[in-house]
Protein backbone atom coordinates (compact mmCIF):
# COMPACT_ATOMS: atom_id res chain seq x y z
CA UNK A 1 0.00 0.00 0.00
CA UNK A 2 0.96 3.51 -0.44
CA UNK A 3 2.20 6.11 2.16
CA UNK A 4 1.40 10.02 2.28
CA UNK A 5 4.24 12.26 3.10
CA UNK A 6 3.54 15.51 4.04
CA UNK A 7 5.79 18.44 4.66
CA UNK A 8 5.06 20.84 7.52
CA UNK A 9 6.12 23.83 6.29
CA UNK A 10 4.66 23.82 2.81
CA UNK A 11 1.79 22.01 3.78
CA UNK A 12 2.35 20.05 0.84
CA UNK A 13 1.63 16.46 0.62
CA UNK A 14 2.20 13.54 -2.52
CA UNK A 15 1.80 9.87 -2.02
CA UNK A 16 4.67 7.19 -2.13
CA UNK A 17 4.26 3.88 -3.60
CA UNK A 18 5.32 0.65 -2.33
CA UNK A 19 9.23 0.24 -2.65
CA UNK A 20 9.65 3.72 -3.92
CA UNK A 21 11.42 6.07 -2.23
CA UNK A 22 10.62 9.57 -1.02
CA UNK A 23 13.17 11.56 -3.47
CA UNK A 24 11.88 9.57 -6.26
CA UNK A 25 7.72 10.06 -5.41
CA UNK A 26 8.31 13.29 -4.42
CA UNK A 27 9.97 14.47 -7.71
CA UNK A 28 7.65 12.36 -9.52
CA UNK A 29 5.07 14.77 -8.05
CA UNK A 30 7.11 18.02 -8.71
CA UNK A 31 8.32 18.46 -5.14
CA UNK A 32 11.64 19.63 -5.64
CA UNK A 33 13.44 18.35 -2.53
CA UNK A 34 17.37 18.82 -2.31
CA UNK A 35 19.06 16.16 -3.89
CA UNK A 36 22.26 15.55 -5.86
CA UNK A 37 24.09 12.25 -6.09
CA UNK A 38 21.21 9.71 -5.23
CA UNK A 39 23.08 6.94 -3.92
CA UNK A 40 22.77 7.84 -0.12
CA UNK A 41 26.34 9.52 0.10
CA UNK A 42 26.24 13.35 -0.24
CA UNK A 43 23.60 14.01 2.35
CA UNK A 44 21.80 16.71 -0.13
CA UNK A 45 18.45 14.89 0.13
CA UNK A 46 18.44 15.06 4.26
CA UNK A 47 14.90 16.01 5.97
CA UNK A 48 13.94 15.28 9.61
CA UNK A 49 10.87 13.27 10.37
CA UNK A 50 8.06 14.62 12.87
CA UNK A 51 5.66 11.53 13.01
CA UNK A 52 5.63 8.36 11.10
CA UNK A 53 9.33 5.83 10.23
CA UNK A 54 10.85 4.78 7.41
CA UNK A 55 13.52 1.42 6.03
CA UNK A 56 16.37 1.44 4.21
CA UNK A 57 17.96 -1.05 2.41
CA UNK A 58 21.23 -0.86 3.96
CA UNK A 59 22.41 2.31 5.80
CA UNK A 60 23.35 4.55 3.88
CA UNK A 61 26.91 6.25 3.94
CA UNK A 62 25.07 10.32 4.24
CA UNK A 63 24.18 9.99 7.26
CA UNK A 64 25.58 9.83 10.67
CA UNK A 65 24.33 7.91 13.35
CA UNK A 66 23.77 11.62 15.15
CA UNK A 67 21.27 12.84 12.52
CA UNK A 68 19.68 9.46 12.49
CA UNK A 69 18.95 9.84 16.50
CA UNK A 70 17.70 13.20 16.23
CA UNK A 71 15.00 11.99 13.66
CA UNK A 72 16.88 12.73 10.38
CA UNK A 73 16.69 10.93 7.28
CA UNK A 74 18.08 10.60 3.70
CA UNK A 75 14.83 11.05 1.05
CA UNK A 76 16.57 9.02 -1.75
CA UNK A 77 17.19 5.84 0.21
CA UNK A 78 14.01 6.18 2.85
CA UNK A 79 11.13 4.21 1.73
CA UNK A 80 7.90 4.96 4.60
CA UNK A 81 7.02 2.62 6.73
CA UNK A 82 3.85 4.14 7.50
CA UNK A 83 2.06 7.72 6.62
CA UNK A 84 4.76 10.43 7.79
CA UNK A 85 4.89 13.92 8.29
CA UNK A 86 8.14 15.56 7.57
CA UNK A 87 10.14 18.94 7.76
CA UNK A 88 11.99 19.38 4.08
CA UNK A 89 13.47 21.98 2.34
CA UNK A 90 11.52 22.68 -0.70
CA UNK A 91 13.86 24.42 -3.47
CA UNK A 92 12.03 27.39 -5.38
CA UNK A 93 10.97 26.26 -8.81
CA UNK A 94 12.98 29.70 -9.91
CA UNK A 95 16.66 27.42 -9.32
CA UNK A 96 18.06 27.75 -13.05
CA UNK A 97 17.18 24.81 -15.06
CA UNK A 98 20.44 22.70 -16.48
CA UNK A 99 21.18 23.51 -19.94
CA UNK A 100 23.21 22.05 -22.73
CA UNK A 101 26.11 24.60 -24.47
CA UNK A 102 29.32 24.12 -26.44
CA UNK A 103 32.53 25.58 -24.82
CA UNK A 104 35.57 26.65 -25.79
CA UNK A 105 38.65 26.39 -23.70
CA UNK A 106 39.88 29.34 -22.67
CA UNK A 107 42.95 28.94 -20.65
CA UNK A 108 44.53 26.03 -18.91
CA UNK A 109 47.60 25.96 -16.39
CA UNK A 110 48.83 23.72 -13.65
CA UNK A 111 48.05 24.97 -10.03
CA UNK A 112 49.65 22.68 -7.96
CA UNK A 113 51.47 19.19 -8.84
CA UNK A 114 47.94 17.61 -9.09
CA UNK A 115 45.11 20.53 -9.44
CA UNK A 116 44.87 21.91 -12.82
CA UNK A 117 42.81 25.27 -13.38
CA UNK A 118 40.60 24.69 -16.40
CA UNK A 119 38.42 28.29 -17.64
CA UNK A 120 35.98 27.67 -20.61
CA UNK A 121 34.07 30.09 -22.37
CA UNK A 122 30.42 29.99 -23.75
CA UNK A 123 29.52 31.89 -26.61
CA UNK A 124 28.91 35.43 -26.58
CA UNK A 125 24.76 34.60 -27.00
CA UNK A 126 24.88 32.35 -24.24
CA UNK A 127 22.76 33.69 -21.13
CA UNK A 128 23.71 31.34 -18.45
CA UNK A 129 23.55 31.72 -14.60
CA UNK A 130 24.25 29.41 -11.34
CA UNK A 131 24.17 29.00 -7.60
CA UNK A 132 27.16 29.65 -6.15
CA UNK A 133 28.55 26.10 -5.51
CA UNK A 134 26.96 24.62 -8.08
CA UNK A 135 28.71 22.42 -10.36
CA UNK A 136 28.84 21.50 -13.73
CA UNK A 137 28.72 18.36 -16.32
CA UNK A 138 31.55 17.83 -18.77
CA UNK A 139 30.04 15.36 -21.49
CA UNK A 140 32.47 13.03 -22.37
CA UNK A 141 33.54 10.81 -25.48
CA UNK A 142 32.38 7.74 -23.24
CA UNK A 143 28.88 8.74 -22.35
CA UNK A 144 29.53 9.33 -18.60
CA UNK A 145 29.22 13.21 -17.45
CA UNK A 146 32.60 13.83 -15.59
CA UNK A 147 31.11 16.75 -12.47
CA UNK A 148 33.24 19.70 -11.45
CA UNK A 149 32.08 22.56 -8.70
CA UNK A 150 32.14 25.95 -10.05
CA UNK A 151 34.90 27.99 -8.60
CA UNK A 152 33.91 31.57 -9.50
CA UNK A 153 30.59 33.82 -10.14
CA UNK A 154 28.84 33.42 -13.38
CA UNK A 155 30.71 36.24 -15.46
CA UNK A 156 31.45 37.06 -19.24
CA UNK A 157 30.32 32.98 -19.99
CA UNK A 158 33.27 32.05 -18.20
CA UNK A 159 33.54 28.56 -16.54
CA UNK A 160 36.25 28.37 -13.76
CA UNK A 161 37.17 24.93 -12.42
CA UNK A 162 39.50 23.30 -10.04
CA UNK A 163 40.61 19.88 -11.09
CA UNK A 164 42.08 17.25 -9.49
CA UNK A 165 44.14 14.56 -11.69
CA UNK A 166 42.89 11.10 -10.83
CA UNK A 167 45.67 8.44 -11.56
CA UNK A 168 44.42 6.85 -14.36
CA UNK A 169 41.69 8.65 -14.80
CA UNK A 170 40.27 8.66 -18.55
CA UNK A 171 39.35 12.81 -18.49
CA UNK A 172 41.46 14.24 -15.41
CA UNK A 173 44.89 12.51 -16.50
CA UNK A 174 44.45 11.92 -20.40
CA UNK A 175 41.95 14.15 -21.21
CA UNK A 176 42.84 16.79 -19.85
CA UNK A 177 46.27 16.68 -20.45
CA UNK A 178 45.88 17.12 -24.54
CA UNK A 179 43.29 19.56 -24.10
CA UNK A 180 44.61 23.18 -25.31
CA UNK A 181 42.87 26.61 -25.96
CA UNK A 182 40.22 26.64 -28.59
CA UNK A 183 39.52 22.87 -28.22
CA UNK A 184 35.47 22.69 -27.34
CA UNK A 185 33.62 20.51 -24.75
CA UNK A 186 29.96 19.79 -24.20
CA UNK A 187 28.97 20.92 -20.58
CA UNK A 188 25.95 20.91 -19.17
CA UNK A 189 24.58 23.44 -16.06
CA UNK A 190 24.38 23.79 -13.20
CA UNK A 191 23.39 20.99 -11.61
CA UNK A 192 23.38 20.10 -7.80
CA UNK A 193 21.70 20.89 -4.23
CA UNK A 194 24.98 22.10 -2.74
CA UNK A 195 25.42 26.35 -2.76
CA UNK A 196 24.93 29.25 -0.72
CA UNK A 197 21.66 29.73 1.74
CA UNK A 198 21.64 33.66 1.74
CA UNK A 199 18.66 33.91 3.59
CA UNK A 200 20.48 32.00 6.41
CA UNK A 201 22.30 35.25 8.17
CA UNK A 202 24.41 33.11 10.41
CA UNK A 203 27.84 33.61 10.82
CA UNK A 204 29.25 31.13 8.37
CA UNK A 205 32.01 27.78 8.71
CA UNK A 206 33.66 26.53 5.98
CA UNK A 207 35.17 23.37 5.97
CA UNK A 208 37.13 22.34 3.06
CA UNK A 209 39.66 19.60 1.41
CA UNK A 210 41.31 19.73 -1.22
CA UNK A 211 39.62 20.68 -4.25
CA UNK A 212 36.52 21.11 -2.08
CA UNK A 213 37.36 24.85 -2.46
CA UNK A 214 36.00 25.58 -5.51
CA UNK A 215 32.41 25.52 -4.50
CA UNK A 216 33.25 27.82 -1.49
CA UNK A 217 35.37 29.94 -3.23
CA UNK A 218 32.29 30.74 -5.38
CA UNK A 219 29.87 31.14 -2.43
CA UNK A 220 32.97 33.58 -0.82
CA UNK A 221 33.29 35.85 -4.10
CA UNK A 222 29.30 36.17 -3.98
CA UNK A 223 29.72 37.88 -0.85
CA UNK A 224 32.17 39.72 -1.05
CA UNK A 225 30.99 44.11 -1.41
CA UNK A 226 28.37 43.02 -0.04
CA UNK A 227 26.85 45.20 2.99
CA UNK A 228 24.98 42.32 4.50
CA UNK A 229 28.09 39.90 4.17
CA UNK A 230 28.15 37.66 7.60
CA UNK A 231 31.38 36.55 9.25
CA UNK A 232 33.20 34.09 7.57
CA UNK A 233 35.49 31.47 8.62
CA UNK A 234 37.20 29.32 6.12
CA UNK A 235 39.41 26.28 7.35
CA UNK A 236 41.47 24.11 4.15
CA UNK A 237 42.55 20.88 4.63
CA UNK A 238 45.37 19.57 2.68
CA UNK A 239 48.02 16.84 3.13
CA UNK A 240 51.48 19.11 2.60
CA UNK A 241 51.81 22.90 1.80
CA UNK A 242 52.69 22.60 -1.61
CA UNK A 243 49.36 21.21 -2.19
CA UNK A 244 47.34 24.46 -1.10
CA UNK A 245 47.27 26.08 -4.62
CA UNK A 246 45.79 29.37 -4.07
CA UNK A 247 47.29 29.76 -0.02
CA UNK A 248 48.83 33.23 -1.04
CA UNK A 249 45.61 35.14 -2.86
CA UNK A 250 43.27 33.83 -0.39
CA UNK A 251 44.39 36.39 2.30
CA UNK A 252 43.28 39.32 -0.01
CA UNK A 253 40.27 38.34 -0.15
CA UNK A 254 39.41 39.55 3.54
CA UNK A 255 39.62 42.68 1.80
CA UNK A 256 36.17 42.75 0.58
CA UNK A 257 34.25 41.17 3.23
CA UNK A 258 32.85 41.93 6.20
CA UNK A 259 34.73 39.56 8.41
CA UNK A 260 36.88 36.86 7.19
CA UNK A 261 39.40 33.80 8.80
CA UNK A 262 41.25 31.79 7.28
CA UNK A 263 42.74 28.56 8.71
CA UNK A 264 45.28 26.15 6.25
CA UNK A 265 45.33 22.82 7.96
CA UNK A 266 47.73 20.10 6.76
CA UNK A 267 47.75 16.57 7.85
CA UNK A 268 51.04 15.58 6.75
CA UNK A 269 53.02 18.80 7.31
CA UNK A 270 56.96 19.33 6.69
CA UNK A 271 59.18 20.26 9.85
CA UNK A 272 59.05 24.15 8.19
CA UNK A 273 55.67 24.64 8.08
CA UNK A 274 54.19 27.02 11.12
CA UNK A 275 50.61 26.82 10.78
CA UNK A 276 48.02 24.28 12.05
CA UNK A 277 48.70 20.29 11.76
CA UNK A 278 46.34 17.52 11.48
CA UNK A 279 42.79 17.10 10.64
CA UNK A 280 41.19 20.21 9.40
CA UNK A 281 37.85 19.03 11.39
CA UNK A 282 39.78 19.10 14.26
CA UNK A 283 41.08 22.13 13.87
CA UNK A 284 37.60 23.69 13.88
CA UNK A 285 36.86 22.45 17.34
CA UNK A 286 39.88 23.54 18.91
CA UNK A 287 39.07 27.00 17.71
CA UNK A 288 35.36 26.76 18.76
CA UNK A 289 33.52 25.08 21.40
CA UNK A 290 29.73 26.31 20.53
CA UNK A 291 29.05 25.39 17.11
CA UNK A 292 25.12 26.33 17.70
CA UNK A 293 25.33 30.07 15.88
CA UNK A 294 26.74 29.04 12.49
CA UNK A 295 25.45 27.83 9.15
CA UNK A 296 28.26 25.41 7.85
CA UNK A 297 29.12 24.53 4.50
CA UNK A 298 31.27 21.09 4.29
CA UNK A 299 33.20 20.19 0.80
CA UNK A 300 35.83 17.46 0.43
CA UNK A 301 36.57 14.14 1.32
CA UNK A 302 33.51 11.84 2.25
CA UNK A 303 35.54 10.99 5.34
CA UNK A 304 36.05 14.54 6.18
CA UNK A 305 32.48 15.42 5.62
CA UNK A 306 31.04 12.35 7.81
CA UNK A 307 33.44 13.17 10.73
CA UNK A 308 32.80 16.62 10.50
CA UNK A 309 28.96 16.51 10.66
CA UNK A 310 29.34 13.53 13.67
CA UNK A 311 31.66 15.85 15.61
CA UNK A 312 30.11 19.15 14.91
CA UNK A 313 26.20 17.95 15.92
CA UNK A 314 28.56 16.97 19.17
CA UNK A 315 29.49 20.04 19.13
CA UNK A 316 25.92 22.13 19.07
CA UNK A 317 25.59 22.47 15.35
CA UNK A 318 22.23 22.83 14.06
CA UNK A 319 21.81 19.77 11.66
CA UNK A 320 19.31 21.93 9.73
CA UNK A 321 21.78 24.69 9.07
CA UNK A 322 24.76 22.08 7.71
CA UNK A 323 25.13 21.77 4.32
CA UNK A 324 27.35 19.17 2.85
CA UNK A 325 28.94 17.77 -0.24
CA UNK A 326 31.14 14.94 -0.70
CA UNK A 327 33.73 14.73 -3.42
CA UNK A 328 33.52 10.98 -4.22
CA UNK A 329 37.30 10.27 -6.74
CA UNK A 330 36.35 6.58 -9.32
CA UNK A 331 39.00 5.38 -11.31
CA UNK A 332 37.50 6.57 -14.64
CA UNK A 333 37.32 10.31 -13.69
């Protein structure tokens, strides 16, 4: 039999069919709830039930056994176990739809020994706009859309990207490698449930790895002039400090915001370096104790982001005001 969901603050309500799950009856009744990668990991597609239970097939990797005991669940793995009533984020109907365009490359160069900085270029017709930290689809030769966050505001139809060579990898390590200004790939964009919540004023946390920056970098250039900025703290995790490619500019760009921190973490430091070791979660709560004022934004390493949400919520963070999104690395990237 079926199941009714509905959602307290909307007041909407759609049926869900026997082994369906939430995501998929709520989109199939034009409920856009937050979702991205579908499989249970990212965490986009998290809501928190008021009455009613759900299954799952097996548990799935998005979310912590925290959220789960406060009454949080993951809408694209939950099928109901009974009629439920929920509180979701709905997203506004007025998020930009994904599109399909053909871009140039504009300019690539290296950026660290592994991170390559890839800017295309739409045509001059294009009208194009995203979320900041959104991300967009490369369409490859193979069929299978290669995803990279957007690293910059929507500007000129320019696409900045931060990418990460995968050993092996069929478009970060061979791909990418022959590609050379003027050579065109199909993209599609934007796409995905991860970017800035300006109507949440909080003071803001930023928790990156590696090239987990990109996204944030976009959400921190959105602010920046702005009157209304909050404070922002960014902490960067990286393994040694030749892999923090832009660790010089992003100093400057306290310059144009209200408030601004920024914390470089490395895990495997050399003996010279004279900033902060180890985990860049950890880092976080040595610096603060109260997480309960701040909307956080985690991008990186599934490991990073699970043990960040686990020990945050510890911590006093609002599980309504985190916002995650794993980088997950296959072999064929």
């Amino acid at each position: 039999m079926s199941h009714r969901v509905t959602l307290i603050e909307s007041l909407i309500a759609f049926d869900v069919e026997p082994h369906e799950s939430i995501l998929a009856a709520a989109l199939r009744a034009e409920v856009n709830l937050p979702h991205d990668c579908k499989t249970g990991t990212c965490g986009s597609c998290r809501f928190k039930l008021v009455e009613g239970g759900v299954a799952y097939a097996g548990e799935p990797m998005g979310l912590s056994p925290e959220e789960e005991s406060e009454g949080f669940a993951l809408a694209c793995q939950a099928t109901p176990t009974s009629d439920i009533v929920a509180s979701a984020e709905v997203l506004p109907s007025t998020r930009p739809t994904p599109e399909l365009h053909r871009a140039t490359v504009k300019s690539i160069e290296a950026l660290s020994n592994d991170v390559v900085h890839l800017v295309l270029e739409l045509p001059d017709d294009t009208e194009f706009t995203y979320l900041p930290g959104q991300y967009v689809n490369i369409l490859t030769d193979d069929g299978a859309p290669r995803s990279f966050s957007m690293a910059s505001q929507p500007a000129a139809g320019l696409i900045d990207l931060h990418i990460r060579r995968i050993p092996g990898g069929s478009f970060t390590q061979a791909r990418l490698a022959a590609l050379k200004p003027g050579d065109t790939l199909d993209v599609e964009l934007p796409h995905g449930a991860f970017f800035l919540r300006k109507e949440d004023y909080r003071p803001m946390l930023m928790v990156a790895t590696g090239t987990g920056l990109a996204p944030i970098k976009s959400m921190i250039e959105s602010l920046m002039d702005d009157p209304d900025c909050p404070p922002v703290a960014l902490y960067w995790g990286m393994r040694t400090e030749g892999d923090l490619y832009l660790h010089h500019d992003i100093p400057a760009w306290g310059e144009r915001l209200y408030e601004f921190q920024y914390v470089p973490v490395l895990s495997r430091a050399g003996e010279g370096w004279q900033g902060r070791r180890g985990y860049v979660q950890q880092a976080v709560l040595e610096d603060i104790d109260d997480l309960s004022d701040y909307a956080i934004y985690l991008c990186g390493s599934p490991e990073m982001v699970a043990a960040a949400k686990s020990e945050f919520l510890a911590k006093g963070a609002s599980a309504n005001h985190i916002y995650a999104d794993s980088f997950l690395f296959q072999h064929n990237r």
